[in-house]
Protein backbone atom coordinates (compact mmCIF):
# COMPACT_ATOMS: atom_id res chain seq x y z
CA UNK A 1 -135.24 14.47 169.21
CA UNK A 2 -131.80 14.23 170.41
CA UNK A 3 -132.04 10.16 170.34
CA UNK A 4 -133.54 10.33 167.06
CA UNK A 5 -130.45 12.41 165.61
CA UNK A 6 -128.51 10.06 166.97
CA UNK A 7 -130.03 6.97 165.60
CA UNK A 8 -129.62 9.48 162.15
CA UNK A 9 -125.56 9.51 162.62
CA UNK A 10 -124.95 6.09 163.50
CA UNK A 11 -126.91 5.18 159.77
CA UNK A 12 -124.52 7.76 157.90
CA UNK A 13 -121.94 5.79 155.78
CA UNK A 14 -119.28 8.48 156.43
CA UNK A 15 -118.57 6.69 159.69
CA UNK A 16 -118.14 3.56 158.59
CA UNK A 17 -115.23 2.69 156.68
CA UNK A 18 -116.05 0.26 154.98
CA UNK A 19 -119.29 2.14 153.13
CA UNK A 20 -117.51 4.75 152.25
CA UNK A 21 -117.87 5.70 148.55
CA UNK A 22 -114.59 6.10 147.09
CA UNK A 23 -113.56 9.20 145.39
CA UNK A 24 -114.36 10.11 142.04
CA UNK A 25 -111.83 10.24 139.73
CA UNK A 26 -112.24 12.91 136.96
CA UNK A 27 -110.34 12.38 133.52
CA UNK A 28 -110.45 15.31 130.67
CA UNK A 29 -112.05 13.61 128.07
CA UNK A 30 -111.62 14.55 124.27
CA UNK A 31 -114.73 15.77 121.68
CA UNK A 32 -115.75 13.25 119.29
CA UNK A 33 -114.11 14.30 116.86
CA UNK A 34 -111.02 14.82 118.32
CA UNK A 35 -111.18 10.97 119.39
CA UNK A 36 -111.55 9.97 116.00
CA UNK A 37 -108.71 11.91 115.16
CA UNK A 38 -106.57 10.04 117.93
CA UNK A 39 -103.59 8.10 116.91
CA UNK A 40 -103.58 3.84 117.88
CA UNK A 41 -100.21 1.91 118.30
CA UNK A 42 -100.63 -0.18 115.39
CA UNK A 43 -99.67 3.29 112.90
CA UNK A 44 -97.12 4.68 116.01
CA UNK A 45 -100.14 6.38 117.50
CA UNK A 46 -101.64 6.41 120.79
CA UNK A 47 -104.71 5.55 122.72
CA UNK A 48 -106.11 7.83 124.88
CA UNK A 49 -107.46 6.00 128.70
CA UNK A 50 -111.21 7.16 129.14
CA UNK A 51 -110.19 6.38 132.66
CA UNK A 52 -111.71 4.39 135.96
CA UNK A 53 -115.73 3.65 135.92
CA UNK A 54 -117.30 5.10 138.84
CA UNK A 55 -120.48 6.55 139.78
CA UNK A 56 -122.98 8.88 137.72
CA UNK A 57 -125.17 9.23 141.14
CA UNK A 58 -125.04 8.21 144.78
CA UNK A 59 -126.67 4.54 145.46
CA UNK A 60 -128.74 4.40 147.94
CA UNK A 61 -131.15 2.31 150.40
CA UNK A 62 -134.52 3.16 151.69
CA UNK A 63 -135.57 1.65 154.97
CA UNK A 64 -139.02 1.97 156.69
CA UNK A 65 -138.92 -0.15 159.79
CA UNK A 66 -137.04 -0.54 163.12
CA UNK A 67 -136.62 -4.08 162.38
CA UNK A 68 -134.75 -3.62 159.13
CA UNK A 69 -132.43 -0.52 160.45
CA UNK A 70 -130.93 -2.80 163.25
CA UNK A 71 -130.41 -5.65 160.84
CA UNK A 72 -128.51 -3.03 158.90
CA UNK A 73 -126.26 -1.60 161.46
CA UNK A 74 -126.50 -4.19 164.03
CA UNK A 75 -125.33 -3.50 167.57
CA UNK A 76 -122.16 -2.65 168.93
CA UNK A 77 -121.01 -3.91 172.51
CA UNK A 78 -120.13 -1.16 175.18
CA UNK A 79 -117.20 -0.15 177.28
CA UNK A 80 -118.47 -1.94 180.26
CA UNK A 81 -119.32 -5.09 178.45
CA UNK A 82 -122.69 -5.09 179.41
CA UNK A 83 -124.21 -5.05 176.06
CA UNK A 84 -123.39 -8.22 173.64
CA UNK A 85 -122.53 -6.90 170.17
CA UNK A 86 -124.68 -7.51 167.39
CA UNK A 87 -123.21 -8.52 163.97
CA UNK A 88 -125.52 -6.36 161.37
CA UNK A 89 -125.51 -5.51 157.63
CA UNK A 90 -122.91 -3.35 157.57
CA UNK A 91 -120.61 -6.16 159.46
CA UNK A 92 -121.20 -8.52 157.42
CA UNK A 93 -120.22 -6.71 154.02
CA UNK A 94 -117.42 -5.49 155.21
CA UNK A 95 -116.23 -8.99 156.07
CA UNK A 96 -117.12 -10.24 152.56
CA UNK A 97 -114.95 -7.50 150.93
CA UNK A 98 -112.08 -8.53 152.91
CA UNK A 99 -112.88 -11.91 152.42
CA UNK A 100 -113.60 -10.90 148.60
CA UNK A 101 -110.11 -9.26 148.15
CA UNK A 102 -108.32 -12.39 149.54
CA UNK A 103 -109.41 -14.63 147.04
CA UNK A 104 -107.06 -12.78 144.84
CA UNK A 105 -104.48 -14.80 146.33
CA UNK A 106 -105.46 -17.75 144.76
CA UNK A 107 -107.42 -18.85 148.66
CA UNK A 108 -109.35 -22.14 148.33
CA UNK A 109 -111.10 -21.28 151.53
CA UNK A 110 -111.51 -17.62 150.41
CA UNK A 111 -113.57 -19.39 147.34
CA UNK A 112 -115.11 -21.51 149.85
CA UNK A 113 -117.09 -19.28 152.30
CA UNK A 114 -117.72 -17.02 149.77
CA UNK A 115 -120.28 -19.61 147.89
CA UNK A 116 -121.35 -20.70 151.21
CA UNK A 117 -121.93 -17.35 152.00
CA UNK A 118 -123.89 -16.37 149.02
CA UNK A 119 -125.40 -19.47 148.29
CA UNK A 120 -127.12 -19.07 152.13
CA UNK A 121 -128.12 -15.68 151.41
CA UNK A 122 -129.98 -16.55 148.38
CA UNK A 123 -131.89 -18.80 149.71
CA UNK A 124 -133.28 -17.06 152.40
CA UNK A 125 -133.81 -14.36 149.81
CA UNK A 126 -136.04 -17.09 147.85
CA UNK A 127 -137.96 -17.94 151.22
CA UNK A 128 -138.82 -14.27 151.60
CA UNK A 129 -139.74 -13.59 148.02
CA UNK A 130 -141.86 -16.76 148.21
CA UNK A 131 -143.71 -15.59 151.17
CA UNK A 132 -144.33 -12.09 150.03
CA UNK A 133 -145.35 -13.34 146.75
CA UNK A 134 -148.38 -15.34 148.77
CA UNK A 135 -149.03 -12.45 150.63
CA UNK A 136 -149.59 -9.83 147.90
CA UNK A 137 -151.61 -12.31 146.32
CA UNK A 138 -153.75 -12.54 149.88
CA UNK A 139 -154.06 -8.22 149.15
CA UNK A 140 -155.34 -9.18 145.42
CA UNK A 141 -157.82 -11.54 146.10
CA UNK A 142 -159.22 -8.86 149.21
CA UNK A 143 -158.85 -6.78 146.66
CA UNK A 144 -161.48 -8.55 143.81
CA UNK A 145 -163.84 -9.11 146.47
CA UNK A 146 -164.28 -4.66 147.16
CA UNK A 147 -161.65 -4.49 150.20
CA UNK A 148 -158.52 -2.53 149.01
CA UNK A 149 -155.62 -3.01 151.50
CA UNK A 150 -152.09 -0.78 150.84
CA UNK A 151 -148.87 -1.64 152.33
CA UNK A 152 -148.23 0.48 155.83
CA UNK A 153 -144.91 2.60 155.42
CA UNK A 154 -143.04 5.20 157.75
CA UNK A 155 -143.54 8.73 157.67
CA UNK A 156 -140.04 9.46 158.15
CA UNK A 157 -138.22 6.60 155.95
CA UNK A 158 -134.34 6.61 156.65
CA UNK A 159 -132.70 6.84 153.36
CA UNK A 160 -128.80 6.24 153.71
CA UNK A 161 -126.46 6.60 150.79
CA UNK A 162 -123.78 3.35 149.82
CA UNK A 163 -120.99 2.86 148.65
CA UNK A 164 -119.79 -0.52 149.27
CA UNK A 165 -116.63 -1.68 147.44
CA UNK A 166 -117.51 -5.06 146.80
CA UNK A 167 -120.34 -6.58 144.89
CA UNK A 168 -121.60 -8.64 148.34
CA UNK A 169 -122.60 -5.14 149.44
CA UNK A 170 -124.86 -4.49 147.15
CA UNK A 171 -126.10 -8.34 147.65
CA UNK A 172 -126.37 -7.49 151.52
CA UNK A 173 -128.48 -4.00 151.06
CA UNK A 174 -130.67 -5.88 148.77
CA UNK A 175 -131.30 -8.78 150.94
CA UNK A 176 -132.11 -5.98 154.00
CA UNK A 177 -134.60 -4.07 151.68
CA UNK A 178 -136.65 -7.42 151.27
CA UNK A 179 -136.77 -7.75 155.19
CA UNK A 180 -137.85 -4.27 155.46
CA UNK A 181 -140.88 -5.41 152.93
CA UNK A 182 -141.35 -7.94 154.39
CA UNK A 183 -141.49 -6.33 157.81
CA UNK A 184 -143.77 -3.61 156.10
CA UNK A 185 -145.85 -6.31 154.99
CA UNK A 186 -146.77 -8.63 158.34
CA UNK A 187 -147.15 -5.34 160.48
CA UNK A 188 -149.64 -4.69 157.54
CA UNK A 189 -151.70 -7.92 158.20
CA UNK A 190 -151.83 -8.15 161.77
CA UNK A 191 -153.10 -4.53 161.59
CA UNK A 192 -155.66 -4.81 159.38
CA UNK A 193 -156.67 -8.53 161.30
CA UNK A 194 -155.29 -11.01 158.70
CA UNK A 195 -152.23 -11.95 161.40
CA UNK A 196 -152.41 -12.52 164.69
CA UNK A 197 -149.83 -10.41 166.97
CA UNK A 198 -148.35 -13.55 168.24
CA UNK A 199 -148.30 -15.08 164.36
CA UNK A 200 -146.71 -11.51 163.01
CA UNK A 201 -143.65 -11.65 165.44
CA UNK A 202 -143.01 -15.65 164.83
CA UNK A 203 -143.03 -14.24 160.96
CA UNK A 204 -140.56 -11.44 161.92
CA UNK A 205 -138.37 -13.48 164.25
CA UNK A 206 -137.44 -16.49 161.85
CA UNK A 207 -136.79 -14.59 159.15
CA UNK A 208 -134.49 -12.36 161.56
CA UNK A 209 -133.31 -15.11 163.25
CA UNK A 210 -131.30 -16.53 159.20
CA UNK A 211 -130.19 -13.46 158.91
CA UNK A 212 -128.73 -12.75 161.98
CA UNK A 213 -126.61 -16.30 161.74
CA UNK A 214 -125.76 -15.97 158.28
CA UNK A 215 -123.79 -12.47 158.94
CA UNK A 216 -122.17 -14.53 161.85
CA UNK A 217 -120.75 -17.20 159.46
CA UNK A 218 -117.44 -15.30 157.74
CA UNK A 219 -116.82 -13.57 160.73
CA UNK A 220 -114.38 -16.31 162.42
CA UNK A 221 -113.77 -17.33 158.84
CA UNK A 222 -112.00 -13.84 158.60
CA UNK A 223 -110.19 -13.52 161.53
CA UNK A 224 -108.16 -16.49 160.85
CA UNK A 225 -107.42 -16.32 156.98
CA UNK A 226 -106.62 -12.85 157.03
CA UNK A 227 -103.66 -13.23 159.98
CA UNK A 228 -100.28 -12.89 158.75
CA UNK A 229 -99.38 -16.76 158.73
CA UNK A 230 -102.69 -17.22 156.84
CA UNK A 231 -102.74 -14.46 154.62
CA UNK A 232 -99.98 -16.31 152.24
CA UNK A 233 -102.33 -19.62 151.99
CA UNK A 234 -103.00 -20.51 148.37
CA UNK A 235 -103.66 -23.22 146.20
CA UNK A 236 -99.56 -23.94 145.68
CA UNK A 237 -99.58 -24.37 149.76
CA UNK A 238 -101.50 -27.93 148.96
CA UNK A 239 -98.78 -29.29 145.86
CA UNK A 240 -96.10 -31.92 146.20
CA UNK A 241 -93.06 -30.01 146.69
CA UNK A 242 -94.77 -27.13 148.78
CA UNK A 243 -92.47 -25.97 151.81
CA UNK A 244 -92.52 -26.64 155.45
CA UNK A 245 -94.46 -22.94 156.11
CA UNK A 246 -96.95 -23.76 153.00
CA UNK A 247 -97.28 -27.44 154.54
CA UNK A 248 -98.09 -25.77 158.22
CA UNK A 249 -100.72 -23.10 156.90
CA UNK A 250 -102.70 -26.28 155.04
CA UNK A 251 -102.75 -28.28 158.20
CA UNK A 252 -103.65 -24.95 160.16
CA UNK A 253 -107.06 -24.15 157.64
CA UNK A 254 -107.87 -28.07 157.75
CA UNK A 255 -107.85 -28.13 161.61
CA UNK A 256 -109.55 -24.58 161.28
CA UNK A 257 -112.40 -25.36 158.78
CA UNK A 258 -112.43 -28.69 157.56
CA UNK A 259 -111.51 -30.22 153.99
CA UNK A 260 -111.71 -27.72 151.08
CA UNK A 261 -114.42 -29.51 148.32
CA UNK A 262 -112.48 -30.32 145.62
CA UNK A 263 -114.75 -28.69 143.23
CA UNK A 264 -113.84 -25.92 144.83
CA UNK A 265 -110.06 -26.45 144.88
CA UNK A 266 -109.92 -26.83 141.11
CA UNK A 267 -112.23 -23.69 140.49
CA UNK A 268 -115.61 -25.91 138.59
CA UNK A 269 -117.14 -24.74 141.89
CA UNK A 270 -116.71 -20.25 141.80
CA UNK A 271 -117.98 -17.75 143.93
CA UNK A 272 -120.23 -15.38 141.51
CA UNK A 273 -117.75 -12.85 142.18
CA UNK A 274 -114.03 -13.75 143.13
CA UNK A 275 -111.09 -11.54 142.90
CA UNK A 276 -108.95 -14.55 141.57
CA UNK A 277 -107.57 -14.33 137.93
CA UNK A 278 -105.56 -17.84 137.25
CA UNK A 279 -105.98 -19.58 133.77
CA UNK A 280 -104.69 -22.71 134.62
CA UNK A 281 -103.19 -24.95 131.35
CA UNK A 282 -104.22 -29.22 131.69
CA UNK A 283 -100.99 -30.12 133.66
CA UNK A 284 -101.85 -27.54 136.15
CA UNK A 285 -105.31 -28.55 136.18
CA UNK A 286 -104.13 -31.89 136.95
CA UNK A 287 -101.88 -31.30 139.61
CA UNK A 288 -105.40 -29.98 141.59
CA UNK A 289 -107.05 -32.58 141.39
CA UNK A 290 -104.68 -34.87 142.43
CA UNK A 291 -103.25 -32.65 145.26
CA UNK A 292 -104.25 -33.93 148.64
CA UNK A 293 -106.46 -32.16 150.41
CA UNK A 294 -106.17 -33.69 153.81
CA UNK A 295 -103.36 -33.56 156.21
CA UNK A 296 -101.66 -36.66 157.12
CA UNK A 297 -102.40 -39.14 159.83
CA UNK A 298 -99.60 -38.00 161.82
CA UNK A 299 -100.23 -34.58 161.01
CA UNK A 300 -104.04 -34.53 162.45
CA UNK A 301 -103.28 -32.21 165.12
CA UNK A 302 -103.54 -28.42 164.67
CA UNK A 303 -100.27 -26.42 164.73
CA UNK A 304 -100.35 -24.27 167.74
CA UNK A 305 -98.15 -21.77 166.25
CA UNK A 306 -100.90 -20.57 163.77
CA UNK A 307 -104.10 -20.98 165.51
């Protein structure tokens, strides 16, 4: 009991900064017909804010195996250093917000990992929708010849509430409700003698396995962009007439991550969701695409100073 109500606390979003749900904010809204009344600018009269979106309900995500609630939370390393930490769900959004705010700053690489990010995720998404699709259709044709199979699910489903401030959250607790399914699904075949136990864990394990080294990916991506003498590093770093510091953080991300694509640099390629806000006019457009996006031959060598 007591390890089971403490599996139940380490799942609760409270603890976890970055799920927490922000606070509501509450605006005193007029009547109808008092808003019809309300004076615009245009005749000296004023508009009245509605206020901030937020919430009607809590969000939340249903899990019904072990398999799926570590993927989630993932595993922390202790005091001793005995136990290697486990990047998880959680982990891996909360990267992606920081990584998601940053590409306000105008961050080429910030662009970058995020559609290399997202781009990865969807297509393991695709793989798993792909495979459940072929085995539901296994349960239907089971099904026309008289043998009625249902989908095994936990008596005690864990049900924790979100509130993830970015929109890769929400892409994240999706993603881990299709590995619970699928989960749900495999232990459902190798029960009822359609997979093997050995087949049933290799299904598990790759699937596991892409998950587990796609929430790896931003991680290091992170830790360097979001250091002081990255945090500054924008598109402007990479134009003729840039200063010395701009010219030392675009030989630092180079030697750090490679070559930006240029699609990418001049915004054709976007993330799906990107925190950047720049209408560029054609001179500035052309400026980015004929910035250089390399360092120099005698500049091939890292600066030690920001790595």
């Amino acid at each position: 009991m007591a390890a089971r109500e403490r599996a139940t606390r380490e799942m609760a979003p409270a603890a976890e900064p970055d799920l927490a749900v922000e606070p509501a904010v509450t605006h005193s809204l007029a009547a109808p017909e008092e808003l019809a009344a309300l004076e615009f600018p245009a005749s000296g009269r004023r508009i009245v804010d509605p206020g901030q979106l937020t919430d009607t309900a809590p969000d939340t995500m249903t899990l019904h195996t072990k398999d799926a609630f570590r993927m989630f939370t993932g595993r922390q390393a202790d005091a001793e250093g005995n136990v290697v930490p486990i990047a998880g769900g959680k982990r891996f959004a909360a990267v992606l917000k920081s990584i998601w705010y940053l590409s306000a700053n105008d961050n080429p690489y910030a662009d970058w990992i995020l559609i290399r990010v997202y781009d990865s995720l969807l297509e393991i998404r695709k793989r798993l929708d792909l495979v459940i699709r072929e085995r539901e259709e296994d349960f239907e044709r089971l099904k026309r010849k008289g043998l009625a199979l249902s989908v095994m699910g936990s008596r005690n489903p864990k049900t924790v509430e979100l509130g993830f401030r970015s929109p890769y959250g929400y892409a994240t607790a999706e993603a881990i409700v299709e590995f619970d399914y699928h989960v749900r699904m495999v232990k459902t075949l190798v029960q009822k003698d359609r997979l093997s136990d050995v087949q049933g864990r290799a299904a598990i394990r790759e699937v596991g396995r892409k998950l587990r080294a796609l929430f790896l990916e931003p991680i290091r991506w992170e830790r360097h962009l979001l250091r002081e003498e990255l945090r500054p590093l924008s598109r402007n770093d990479f134009l003729p007439g840039a200063d010395e510091a701009a010219r030392r953080r675009v030989r630092a991300a180079v030697a750090l991550f490679g070559e930006v694509p240029r699609k990418v640099f001049t915004g054709v390629d976007a993330p799906r969701h990107s925190q950047r806000r720049v209408k560029l006019s054609e001179p500035e457009l052309r400026l980015l695409e004929q910035a250089s996006l390399s360092v120099a031959e005698e500049q091939q060598q890292p600066d030690t100073e920001l790595l």
